[in-house]
N, C-alpha and C. Protein backbone atom coordinates (compact mmCIF):
# COMPACT_ATOMS: atom_id res chain seq x y z
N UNK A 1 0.62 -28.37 -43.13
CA UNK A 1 -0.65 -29.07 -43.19
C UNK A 1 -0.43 -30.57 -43.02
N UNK A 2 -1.04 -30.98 -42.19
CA UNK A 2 -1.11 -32.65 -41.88
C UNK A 2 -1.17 -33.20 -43.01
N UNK A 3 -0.90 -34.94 -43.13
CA UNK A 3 -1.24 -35.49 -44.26
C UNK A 3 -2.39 -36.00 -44.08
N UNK A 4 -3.27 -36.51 -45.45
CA UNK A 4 -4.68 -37.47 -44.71
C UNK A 4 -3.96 -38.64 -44.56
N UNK A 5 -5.55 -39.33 -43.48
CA UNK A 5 -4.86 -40.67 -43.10
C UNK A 5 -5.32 -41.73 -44.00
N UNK A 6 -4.65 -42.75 -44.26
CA UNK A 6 -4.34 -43.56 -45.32
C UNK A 6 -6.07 -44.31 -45.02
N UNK A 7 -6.18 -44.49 -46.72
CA UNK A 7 -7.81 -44.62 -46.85
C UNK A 7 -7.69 -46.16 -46.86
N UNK A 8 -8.77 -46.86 -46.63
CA UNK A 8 -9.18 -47.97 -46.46
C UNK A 8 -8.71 -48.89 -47.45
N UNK A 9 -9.26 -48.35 -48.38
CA UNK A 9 -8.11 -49.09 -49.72
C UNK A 9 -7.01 -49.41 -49.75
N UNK A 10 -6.31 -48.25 -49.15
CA UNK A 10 -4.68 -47.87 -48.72
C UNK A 10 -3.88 -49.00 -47.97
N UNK A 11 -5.19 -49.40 -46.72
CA UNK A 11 -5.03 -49.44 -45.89
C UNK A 11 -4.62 -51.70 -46.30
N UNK A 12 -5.88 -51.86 -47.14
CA UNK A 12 -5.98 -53.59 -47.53
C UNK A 12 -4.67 -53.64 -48.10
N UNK A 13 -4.30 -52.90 -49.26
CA UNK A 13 -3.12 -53.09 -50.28
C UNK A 13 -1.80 -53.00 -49.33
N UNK A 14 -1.70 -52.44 -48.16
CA UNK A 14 -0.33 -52.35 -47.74
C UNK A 14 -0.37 -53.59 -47.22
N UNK A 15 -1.45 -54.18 -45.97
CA UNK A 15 -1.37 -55.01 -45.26
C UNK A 15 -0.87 -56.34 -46.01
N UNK A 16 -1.85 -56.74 -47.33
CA UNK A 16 -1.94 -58.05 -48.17
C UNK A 16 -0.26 -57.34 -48.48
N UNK A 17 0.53 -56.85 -48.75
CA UNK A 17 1.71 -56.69 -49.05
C UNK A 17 2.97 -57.18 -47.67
N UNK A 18 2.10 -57.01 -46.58
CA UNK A 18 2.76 -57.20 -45.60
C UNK A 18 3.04 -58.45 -45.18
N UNK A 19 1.55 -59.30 -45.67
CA UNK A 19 1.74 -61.02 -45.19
C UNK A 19 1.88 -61.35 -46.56
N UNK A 20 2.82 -61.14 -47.96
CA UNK A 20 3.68 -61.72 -48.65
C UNK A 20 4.86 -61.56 -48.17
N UNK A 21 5.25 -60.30 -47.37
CA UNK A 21 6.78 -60.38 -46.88
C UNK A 21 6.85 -61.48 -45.41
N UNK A 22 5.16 -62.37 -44.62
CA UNK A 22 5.48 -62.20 -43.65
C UNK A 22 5.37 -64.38 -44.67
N UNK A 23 4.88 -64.41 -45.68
CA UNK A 23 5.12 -66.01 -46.52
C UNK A 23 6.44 -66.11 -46.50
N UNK A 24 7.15 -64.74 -47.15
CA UNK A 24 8.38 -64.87 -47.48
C UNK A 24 9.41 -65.08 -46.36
N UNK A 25 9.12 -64.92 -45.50
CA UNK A 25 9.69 -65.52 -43.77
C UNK A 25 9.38 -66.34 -43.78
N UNK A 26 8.24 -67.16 -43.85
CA UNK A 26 8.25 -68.30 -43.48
C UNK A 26 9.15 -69.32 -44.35
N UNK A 27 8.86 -68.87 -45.59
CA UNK A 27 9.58 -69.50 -46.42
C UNK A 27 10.99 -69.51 -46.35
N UNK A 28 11.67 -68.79 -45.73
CA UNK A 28 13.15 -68.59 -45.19
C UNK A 28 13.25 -69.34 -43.64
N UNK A 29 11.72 -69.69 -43.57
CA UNK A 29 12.30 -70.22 -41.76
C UNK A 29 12.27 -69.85 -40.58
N UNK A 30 11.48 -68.81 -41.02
CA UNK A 30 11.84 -67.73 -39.65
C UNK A 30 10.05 -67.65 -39.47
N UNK A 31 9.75 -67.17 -38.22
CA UNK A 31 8.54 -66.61 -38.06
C UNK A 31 7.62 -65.77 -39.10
N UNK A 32 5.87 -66.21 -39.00
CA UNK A 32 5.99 -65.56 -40.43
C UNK A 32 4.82 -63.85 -40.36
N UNK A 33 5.96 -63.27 -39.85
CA UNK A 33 5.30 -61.75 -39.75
C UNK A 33 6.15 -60.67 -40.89
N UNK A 34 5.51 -59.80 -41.21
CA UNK A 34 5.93 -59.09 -41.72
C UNK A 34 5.44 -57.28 -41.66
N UNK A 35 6.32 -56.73 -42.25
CA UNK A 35 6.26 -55.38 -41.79
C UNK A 35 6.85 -54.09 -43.11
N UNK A 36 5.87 -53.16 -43.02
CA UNK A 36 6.39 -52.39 -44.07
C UNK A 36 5.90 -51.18 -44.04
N UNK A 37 6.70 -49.73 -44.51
CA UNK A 37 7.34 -48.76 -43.90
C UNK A 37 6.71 -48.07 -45.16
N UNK A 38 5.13 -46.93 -44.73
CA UNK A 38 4.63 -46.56 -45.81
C UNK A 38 5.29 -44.91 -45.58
N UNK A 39 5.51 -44.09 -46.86
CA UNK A 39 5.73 -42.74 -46.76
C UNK A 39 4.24 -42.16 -46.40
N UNK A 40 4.52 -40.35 -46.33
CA UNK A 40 3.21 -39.86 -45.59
C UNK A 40 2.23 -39.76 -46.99
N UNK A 41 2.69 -39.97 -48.13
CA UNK A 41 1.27 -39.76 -48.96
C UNK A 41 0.93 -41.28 -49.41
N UNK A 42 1.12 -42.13 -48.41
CA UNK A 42 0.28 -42.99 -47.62
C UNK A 42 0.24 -44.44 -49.09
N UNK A 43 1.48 -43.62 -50.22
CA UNK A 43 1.52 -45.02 -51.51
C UNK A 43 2.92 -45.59 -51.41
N UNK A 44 3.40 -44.71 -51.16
CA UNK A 44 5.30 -44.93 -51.59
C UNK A 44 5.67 -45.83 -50.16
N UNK A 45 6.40 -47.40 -50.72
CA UNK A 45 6.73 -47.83 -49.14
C UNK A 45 8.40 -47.67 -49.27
N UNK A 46 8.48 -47.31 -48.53
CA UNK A 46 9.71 -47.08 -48.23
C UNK A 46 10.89 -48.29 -47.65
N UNK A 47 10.01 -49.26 -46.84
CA UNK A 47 11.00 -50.48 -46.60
C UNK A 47 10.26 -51.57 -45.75
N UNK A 48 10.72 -52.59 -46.54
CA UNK A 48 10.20 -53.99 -45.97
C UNK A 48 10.45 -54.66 -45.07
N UNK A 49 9.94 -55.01 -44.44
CA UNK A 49 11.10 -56.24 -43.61
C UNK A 49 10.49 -57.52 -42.92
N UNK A 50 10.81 -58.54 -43.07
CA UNK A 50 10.44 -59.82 -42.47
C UNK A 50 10.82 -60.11 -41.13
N UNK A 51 10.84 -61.06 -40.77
CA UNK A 51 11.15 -61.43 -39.05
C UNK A 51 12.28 -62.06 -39.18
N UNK A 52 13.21 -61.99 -38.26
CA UNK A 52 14.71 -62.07 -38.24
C UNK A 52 14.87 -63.36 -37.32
N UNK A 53 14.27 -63.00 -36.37
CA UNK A 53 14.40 -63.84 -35.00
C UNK A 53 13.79 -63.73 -33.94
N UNK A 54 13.99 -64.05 -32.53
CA UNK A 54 12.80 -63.76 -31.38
C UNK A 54 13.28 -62.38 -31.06
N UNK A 55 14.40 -61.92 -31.24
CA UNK A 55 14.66 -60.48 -30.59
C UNK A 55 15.06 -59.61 -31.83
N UNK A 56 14.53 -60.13 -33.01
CA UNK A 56 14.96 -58.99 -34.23
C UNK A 56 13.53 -59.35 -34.51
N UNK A 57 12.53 -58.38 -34.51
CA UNK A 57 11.22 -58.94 -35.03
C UNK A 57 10.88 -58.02 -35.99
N UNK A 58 10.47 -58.42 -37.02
CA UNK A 58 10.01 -57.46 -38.33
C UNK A 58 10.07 -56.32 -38.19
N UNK A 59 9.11 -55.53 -36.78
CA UNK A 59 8.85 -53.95 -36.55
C UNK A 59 10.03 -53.76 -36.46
N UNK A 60 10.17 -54.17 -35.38
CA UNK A 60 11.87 -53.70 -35.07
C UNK A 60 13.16 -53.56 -35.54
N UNK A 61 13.23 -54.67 -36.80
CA UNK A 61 14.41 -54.03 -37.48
C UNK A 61 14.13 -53.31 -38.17
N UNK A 62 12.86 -53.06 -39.31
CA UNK A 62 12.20 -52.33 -39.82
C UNK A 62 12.75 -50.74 -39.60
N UNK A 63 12.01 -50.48 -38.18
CA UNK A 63 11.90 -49.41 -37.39
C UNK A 63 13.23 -48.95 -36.83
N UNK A 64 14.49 -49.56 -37.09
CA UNK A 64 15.76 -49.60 -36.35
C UNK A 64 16.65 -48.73 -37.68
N UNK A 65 15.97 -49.67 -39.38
CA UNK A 65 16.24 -48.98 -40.09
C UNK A 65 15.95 -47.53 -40.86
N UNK A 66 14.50 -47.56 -40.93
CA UNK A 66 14.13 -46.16 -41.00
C UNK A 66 15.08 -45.06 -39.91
N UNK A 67 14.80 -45.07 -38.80
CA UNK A 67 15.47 -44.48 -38.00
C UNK A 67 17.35 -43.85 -38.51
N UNK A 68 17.59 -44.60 -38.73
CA UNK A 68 18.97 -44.23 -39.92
C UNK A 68 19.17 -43.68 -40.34
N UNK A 69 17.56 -43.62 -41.60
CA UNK A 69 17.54 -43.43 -42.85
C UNK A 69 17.03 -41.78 -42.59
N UNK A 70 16.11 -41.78 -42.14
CA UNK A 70 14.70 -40.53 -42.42
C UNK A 70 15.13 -39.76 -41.15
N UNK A 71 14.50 -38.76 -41.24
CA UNK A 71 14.41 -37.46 -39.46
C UNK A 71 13.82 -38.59 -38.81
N UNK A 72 13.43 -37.77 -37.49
CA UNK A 72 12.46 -38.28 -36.92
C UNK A 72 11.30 -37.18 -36.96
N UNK A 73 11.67 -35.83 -37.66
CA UNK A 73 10.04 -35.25 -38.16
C UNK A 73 9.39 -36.01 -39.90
N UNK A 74 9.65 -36.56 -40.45
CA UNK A 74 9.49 -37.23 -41.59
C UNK A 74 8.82 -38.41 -41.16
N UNK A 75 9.35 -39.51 -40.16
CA UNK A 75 8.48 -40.54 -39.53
C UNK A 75 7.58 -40.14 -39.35
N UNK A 76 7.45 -39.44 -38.24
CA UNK A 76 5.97 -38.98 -37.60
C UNK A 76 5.16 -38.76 -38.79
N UNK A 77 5.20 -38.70 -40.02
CA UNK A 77 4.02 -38.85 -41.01
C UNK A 77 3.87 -40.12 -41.53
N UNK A 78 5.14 -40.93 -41.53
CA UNK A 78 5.05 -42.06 -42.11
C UNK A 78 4.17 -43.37 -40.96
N UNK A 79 3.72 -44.25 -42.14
CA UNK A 79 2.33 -45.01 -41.14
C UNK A 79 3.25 -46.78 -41.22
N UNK A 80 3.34 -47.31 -40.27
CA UNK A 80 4.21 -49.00 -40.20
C UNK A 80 2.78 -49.31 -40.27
N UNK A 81 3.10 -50.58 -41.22
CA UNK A 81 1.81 -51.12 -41.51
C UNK A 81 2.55 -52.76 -40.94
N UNK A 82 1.82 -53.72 -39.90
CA UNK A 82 2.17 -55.10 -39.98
C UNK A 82 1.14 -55.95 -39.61
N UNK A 83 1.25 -57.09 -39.96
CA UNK A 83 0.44 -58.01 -40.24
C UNK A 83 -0.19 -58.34 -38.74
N UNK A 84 0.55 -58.72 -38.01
CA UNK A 84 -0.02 -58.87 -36.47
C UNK A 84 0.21 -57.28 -35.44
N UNK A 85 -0.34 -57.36 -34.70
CA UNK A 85 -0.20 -56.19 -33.50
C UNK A 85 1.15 -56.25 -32.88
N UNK A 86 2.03 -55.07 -33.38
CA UNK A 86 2.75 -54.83 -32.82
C UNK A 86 3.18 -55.25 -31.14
N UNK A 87 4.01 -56.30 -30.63
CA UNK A 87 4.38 -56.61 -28.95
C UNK A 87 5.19 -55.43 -28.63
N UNK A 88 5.41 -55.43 -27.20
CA UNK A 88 5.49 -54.34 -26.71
C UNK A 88 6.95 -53.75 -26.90
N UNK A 89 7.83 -54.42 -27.54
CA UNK A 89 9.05 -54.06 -27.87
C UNK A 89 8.77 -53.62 -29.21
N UNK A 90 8.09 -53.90 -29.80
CA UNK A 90 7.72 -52.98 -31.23
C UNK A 90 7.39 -52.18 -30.80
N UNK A 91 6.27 -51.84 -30.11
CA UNK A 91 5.25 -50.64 -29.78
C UNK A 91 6.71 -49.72 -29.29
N UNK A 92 7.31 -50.12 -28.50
CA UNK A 92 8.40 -49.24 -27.95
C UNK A 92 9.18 -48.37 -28.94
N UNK A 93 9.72 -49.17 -29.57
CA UNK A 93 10.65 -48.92 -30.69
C UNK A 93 9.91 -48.15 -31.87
N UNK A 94 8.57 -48.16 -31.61
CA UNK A 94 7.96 -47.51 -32.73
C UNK A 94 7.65 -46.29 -31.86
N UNK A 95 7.66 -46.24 -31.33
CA UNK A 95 7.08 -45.02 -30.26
C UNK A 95 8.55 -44.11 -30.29
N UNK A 96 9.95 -44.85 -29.77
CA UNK A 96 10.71 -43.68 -29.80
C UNK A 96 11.78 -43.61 -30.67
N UNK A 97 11.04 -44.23 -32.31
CA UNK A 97 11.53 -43.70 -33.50
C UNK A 97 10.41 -42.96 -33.98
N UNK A 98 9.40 -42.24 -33.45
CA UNK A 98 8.50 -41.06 -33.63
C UNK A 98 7.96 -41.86 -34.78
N UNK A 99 7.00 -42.59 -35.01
CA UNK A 99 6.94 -42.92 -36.44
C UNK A 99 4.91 -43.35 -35.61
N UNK A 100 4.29 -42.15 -36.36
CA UNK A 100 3.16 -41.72 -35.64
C UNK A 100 2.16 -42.65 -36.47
N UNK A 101 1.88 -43.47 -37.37
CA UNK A 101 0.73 -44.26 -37.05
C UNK A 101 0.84 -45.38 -37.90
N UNK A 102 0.18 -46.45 -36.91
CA UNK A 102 0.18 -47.65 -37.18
C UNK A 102 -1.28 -48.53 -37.76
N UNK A 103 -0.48 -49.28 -38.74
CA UNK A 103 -2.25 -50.38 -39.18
C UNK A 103 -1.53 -51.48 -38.93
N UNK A 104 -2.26 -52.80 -38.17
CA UNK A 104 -2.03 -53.51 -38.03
C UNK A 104 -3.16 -54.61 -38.96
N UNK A 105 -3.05 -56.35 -39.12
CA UNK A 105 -3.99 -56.80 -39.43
C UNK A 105 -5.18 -57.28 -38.31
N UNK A 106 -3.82 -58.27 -37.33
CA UNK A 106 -4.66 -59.25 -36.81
C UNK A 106 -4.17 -58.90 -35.41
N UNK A 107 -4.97 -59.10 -34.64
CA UNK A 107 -4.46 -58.09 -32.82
C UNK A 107 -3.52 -59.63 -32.20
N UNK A 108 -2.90 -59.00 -31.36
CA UNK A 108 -1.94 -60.35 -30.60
C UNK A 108 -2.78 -61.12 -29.63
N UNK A 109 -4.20 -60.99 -29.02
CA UNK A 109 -4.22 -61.97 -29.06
C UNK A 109 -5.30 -63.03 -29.40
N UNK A 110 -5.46 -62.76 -30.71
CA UNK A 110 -5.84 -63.82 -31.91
C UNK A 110 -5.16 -64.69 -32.16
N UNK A 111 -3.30 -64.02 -32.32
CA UNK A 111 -2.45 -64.97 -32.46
C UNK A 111 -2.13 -66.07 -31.38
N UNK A 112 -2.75 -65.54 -29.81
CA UNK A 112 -2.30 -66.55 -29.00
C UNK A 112 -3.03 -67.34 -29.17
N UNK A 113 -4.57 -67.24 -29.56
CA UNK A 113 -5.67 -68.20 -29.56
C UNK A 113 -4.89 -69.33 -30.42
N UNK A 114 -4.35 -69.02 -31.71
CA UNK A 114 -3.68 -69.90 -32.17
C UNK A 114 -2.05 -70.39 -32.31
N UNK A 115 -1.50 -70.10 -31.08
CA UNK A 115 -0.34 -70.53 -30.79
C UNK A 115 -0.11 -71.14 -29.78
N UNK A 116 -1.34 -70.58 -28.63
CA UNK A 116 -1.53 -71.28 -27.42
C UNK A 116 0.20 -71.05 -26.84
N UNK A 117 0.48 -72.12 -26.31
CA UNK A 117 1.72 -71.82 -24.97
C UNK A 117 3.13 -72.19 -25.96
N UNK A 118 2.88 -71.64 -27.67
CA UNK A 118 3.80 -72.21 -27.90
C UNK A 118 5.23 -72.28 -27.64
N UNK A 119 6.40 -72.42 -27.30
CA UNK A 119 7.56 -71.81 -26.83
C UNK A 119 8.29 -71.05 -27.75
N UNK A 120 8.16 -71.17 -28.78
CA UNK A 120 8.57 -70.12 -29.77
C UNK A 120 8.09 -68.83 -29.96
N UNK A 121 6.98 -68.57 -29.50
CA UNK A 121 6.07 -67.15 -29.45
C UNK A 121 5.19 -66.84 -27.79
N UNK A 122 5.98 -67.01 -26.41
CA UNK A 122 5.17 -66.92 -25.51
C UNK A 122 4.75 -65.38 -25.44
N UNK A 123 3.43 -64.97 -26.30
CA UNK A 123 3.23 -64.16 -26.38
C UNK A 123 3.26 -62.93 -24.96
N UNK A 124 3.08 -61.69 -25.17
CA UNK A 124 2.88 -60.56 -23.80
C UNK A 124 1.52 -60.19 -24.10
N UNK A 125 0.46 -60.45 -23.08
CA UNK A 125 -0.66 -60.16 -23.36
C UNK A 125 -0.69 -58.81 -23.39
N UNK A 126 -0.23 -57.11 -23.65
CA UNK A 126 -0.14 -55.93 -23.34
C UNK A 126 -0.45 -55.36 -24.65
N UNK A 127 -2.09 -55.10 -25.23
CA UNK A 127 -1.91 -54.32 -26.49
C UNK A 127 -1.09 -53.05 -26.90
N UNK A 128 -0.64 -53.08 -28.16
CA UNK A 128 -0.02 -51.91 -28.40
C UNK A 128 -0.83 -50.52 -27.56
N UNK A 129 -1.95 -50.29 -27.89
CA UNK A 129 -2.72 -49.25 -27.46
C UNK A 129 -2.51 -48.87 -26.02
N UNK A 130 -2.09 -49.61 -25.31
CA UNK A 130 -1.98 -49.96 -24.11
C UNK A 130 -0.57 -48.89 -23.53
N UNK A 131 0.20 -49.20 -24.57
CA UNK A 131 1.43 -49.27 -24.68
C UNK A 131 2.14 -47.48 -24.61
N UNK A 132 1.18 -47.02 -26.29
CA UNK A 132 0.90 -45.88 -26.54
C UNK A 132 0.33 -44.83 -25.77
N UNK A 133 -0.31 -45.67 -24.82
CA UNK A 133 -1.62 -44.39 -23.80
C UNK A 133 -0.65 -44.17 -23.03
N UNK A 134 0.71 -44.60 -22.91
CA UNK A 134 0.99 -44.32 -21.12
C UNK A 134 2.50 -42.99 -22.11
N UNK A 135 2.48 -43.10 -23.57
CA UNK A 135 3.36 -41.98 -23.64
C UNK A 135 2.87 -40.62 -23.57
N UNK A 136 3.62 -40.10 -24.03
CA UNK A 136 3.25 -38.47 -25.03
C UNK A 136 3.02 -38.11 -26.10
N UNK A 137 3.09 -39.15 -26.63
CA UNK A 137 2.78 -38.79 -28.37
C UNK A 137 1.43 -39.41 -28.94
N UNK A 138 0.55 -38.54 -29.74
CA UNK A 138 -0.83 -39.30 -30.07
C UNK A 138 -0.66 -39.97 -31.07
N UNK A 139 -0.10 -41.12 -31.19
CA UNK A 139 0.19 -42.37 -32.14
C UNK A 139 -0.73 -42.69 -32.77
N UNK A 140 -1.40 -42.46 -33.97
CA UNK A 140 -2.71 -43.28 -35.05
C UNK A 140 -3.09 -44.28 -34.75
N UNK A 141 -3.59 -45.22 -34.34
CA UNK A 141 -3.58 -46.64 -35.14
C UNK A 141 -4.95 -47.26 -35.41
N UNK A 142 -4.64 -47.79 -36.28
CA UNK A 142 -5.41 -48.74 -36.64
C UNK A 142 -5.53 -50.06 -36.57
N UNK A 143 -6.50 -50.68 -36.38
CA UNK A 143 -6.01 -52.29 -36.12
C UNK A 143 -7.26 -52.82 -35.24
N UNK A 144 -7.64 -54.35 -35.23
CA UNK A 144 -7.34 -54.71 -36.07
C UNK A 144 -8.34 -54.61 -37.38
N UNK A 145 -7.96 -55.67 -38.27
CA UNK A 145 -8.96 -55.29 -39.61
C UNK A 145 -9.36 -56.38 -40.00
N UNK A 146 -10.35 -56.33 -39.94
CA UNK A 146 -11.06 -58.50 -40.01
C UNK A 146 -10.92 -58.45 -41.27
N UNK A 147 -11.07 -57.69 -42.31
CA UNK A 147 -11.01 -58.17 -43.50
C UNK A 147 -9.62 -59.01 -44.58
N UNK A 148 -8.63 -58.65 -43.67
CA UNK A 148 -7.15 -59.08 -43.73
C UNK A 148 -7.01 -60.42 -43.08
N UNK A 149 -7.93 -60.62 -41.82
CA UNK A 149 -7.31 -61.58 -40.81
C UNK A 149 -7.26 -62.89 -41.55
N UNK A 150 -8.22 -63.40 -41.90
CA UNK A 150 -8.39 -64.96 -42.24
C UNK A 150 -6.92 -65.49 -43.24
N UNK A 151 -6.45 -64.45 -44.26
CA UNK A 151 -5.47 -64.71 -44.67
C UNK A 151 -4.20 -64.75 -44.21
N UNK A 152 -4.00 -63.41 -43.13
CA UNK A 152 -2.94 -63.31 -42.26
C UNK A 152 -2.51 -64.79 -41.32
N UNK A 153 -4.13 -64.81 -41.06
CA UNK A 153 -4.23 -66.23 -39.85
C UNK A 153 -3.76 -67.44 -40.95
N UNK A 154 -4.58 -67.45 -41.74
CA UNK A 154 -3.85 -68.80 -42.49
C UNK A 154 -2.14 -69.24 -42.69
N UNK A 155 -1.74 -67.98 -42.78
CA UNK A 155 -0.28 -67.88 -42.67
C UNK A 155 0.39 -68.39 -41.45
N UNK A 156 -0.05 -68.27 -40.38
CA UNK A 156 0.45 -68.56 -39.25
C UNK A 156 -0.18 -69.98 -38.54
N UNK A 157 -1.53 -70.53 -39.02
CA UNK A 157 -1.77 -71.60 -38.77
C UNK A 157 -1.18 -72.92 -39.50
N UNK A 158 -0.40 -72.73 -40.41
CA UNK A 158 0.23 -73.65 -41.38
C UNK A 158 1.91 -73.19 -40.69
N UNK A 159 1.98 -72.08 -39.83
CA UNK A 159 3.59 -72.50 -39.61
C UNK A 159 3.55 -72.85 -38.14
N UNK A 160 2.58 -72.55 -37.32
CA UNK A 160 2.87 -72.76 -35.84
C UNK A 160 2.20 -74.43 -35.25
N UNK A 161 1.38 -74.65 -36.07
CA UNK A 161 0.67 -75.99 -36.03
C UNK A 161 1.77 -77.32 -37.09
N UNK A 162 2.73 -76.79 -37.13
CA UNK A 162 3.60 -77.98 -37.70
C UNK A 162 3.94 -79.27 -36.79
């Protein structure tokens, strides 16, 4: 029997959990996204992770570690919850570590609106969804969720506007 999909409630408490891990990057220096690795009964997180660098990005090491850890029939219930929309090297990496649904906060490109041409983030305009339609697997997602954004965004307008 499937699991249900993570309720709305579920859904605020992981995210607001996600942009303290994505403060706690910034506060280390690094880009400030964050990412976190819910089990399938949609309470238990299983693993955190902040942003590393331009080619270690939250999802991705995240998603590099689960992969390790869990099957890849165990992912496929588990839901990555991150603060911005997965880029297309997340979407990838989330796609073929089977790890079947995603909540995001704030879509990528909200973030370009406020990063503009920065050189530290030349964003890929290619939504995740985008990304997902051209596989085989019916990937969840959710995203984005205005009720998250303004805080998510505040996070990133105080580190990219320095």
């Amino acid at each position: 029997m499937p699991y249900p999909d993570p309720t709305p409630a579920q859904m605020m408490q992981h995210l607001r959990r996600a942009n303290q891990i994505a403060l706690r990057s910034r506060d280390f220096g690094h880009h400030p996204f964050g990412a976190i690795l819910v089990a399938p009964d949609s309470e238990t997180v299983l693993l955190e992770q902040g942003n590393v660098d331009t080619l270690n990005h939250a999802e991705a090491v995240l998603i590099r570690t689960a992969w390790l850890n869990f099957s890849p029939s165990y992912l496929w219930d588990c839901t990555l919850y991150t603060t911005v929309e997965p880029c297309v090297m997340c979407a990838g990496t989330q796609y073929w570590a089977n790890i079947g649904r995603l909540v995001y906060g704030v879509a990528e490109t909200q973030l370009l609106e406020l990063t503009g041409s920065h050189p530290d983030n030349p964003t890929l305009n290619l939504p995740c969804r985008e990304v997902f339609d051209r596989g085989q697997k019916p990937i969840r997602i959710w995203g984005p969720l205005p009720a998250v954004a303004a805080d998510i965004l505040h996070v990133h307008r105080d580190f990219w506007q320095r």
